[in-house]
N, C-alpha and C. Protein backbone atom coordinates (compact mmCIF):
# COMPACT_ATOMS: atom_id res chain seq x y z
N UNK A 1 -19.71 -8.21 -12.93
CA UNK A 1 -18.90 -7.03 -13.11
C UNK A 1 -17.46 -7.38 -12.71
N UNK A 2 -16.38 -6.69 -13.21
CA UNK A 2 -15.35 -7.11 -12.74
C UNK A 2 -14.57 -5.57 -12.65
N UNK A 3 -13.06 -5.41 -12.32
CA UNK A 3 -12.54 -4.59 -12.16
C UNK A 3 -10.86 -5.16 -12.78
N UNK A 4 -9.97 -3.80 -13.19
CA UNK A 4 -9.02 -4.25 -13.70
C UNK A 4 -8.18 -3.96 -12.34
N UNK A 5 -7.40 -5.35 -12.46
CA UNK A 5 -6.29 -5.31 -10.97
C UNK A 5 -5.20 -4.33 -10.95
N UNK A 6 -4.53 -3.97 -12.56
CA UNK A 6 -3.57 -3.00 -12.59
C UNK A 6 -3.82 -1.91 -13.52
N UNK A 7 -2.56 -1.17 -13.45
CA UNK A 7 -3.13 -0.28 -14.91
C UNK A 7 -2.61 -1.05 -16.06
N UNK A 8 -3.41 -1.63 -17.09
CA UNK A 8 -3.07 -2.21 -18.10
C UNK A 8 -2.14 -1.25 -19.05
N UNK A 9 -2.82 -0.45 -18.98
CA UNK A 9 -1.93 0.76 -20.22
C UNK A 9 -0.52 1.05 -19.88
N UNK A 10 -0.33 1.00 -18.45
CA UNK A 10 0.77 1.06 -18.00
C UNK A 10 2.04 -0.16 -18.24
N UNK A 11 1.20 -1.13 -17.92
CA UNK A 11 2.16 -2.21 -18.30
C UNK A 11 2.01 -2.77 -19.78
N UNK A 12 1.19 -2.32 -20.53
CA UNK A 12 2.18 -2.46 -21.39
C UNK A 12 2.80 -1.56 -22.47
N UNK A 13 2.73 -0.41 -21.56
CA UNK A 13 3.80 0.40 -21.96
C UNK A 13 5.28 -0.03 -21.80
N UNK A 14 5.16 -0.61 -20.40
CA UNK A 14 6.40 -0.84 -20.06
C UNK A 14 6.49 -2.35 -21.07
N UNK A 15 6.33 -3.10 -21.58
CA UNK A 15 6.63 -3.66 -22.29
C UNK A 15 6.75 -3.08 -23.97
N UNK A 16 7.07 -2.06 -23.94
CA UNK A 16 7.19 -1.73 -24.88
C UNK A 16 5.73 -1.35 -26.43
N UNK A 17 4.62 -1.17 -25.67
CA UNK A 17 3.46 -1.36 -26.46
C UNK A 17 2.67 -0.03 -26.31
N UNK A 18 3.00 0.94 -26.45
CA UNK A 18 2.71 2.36 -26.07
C UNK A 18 1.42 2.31 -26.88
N UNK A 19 0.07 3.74 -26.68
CA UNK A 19 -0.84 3.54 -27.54
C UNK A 19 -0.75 4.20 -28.76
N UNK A 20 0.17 4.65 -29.04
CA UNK A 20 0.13 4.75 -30.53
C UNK A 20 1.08 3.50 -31.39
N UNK A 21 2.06 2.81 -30.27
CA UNK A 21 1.93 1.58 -31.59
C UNK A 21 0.85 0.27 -31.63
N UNK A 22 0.21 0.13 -30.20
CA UNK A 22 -1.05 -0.41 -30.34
C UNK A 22 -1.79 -0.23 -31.42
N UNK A 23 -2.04 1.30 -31.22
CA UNK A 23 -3.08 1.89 -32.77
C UNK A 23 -2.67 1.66 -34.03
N UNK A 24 -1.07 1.81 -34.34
CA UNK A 24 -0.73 1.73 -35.47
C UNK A 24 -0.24 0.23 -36.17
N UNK A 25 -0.42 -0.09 -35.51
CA UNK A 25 -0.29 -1.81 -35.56
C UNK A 25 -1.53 -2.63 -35.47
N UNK A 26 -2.42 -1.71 -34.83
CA UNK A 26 -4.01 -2.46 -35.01
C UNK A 26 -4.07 -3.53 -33.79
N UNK A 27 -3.26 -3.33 -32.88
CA UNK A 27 -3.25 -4.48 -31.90
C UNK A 27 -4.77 -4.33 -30.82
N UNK A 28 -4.87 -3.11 -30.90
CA UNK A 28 -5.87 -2.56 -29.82
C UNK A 28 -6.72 -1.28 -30.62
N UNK A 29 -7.80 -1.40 -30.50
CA UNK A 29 -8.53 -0.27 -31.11
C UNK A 29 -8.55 1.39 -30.21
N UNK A 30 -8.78 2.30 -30.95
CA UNK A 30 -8.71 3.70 -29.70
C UNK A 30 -9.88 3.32 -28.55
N UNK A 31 -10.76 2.91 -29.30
CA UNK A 31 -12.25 2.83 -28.43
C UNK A 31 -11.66 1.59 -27.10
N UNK A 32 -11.18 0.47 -27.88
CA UNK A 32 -10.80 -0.51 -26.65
C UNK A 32 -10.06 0.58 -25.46
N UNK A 33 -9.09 0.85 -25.82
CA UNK A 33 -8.04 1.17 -25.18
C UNK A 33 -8.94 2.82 -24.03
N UNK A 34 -9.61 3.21 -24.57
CA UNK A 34 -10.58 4.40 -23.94
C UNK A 34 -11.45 3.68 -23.23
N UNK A 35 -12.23 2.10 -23.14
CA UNK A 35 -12.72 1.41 -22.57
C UNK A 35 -11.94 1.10 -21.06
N UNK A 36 -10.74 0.61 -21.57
CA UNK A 36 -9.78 0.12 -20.31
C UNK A 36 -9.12 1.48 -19.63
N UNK A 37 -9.10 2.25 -19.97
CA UNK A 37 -8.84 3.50 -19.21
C UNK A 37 -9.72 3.76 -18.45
N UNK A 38 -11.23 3.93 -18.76
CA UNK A 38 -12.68 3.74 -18.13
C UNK A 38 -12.34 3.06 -17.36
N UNK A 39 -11.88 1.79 -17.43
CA UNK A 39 -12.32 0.75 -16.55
C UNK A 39 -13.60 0.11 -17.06
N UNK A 40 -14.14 0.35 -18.55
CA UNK A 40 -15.21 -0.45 -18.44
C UNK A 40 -14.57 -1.85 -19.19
N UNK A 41 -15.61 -2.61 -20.03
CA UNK A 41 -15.96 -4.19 -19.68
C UNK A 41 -15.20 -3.95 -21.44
N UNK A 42 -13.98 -4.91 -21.55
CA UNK A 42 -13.10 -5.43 -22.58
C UNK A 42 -13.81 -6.63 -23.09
N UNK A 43 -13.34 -7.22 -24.78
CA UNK A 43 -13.71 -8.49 -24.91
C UNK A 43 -13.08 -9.45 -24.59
N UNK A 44 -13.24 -11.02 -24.43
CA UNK A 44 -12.67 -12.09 -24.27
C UNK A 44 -10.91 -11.88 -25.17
N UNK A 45 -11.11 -11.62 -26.54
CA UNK A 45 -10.03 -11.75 -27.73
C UNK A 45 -9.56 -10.69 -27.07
N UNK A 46 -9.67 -9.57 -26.36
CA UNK A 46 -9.04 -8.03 -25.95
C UNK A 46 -7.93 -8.86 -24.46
N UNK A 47 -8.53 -9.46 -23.52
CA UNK A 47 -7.87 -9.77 -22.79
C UNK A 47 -7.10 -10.75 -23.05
N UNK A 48 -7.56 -11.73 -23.94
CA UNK A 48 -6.56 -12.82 -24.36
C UNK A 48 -5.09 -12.21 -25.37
N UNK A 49 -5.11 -10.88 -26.05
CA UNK A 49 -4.24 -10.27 -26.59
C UNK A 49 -3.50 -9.89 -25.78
N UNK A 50 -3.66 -8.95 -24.70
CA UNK A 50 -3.23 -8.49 -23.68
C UNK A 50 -2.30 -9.34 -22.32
N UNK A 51 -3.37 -10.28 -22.62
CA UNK A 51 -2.27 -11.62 -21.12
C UNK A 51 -1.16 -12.17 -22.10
N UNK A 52 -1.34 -12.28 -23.85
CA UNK A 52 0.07 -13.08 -24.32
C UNK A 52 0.96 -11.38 -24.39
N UNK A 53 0.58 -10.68 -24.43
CA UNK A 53 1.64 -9.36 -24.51
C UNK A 53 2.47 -9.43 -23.28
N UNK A 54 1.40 -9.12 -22.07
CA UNK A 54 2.26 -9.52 -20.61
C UNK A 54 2.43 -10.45 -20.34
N UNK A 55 2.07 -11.71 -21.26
CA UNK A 55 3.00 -13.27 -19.95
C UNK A 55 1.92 -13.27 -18.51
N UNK A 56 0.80 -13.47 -18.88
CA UNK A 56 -0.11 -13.25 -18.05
C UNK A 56 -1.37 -14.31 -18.35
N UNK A 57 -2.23 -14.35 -16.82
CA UNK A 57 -3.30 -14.99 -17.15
C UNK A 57 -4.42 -13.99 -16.81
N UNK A 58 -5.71 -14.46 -17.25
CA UNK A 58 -6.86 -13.09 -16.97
C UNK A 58 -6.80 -12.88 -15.26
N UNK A 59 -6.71 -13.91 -14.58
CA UNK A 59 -6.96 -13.33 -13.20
C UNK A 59 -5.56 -12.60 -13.00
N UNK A 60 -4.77 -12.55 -13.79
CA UNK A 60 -3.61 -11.82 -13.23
C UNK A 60 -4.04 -9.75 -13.49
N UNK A 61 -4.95 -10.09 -14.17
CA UNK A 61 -5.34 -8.26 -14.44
C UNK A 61 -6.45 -8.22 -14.20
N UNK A 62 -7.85 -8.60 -14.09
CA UNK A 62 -9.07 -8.75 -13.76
C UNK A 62 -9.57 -9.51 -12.77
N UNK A 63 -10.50 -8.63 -11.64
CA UNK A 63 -11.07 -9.32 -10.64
C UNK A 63 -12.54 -9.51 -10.98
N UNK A 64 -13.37 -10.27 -10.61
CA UNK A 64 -14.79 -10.45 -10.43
C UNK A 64 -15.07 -9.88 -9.36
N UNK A 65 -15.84 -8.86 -9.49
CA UNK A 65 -16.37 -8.21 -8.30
C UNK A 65 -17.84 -8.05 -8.73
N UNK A 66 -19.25 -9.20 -7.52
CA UNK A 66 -20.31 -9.25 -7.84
C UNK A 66 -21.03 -7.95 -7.44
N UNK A 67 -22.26 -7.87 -8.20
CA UNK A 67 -23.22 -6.57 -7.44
C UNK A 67 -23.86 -6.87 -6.61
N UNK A 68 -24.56 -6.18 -5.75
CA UNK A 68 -25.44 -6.04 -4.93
C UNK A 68 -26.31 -7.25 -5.48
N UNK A 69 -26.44 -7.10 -6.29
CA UNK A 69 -27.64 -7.42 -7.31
C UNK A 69 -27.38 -8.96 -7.40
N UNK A 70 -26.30 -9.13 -7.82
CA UNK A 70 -25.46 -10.20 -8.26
C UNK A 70 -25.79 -11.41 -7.16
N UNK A 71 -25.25 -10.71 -6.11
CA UNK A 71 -24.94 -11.45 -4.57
C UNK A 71 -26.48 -11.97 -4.36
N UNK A 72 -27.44 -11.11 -4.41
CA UNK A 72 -29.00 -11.11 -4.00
C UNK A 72 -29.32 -12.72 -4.84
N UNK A 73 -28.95 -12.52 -6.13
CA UNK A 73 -29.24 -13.71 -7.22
C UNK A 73 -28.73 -14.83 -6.78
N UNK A 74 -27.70 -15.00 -6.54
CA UNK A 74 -26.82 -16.11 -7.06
C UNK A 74 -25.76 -16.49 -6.15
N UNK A 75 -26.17 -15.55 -4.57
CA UNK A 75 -25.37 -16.47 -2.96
C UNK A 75 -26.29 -16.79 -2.59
């Protein structure tokens, strides 16, 4: 599981990428973009769009945060 470190929507608003020219440009789908508002789970190609928009790498917006579950498995 992971968590997003900032508000994505936010920054890249501030870069100039508001969600209606996301939408209208096809850069980001409504559903993606209602995903990352959630906070739920983006694709690989979704974050790799997103880190060249901000000049970014994935750990710069996404943390790994294991479950309960996770930890039980696999520490």
């Amino acid at each position: 599981m992971y968590k997003y470190k900032i508000d994505i929507m936010k920054a890249l608003s501030d870069k100039g990428y508001t969600s209606t020219k996301l939408r209208r440009e096809k850069i980001l789908s409504e559903a993606t973009m209602q995903n990352i508002r959630k906070g739920k789970g983006i694709t690989t190609d979704t974050i790799n769009t997103i880190c060249i928009i901000l000049r970014c790498q994935p750990s710069d917006i996404i943390e790994i945060v294991p479950t309960d579950k996770e930890k039980i498995q696999f520490f």
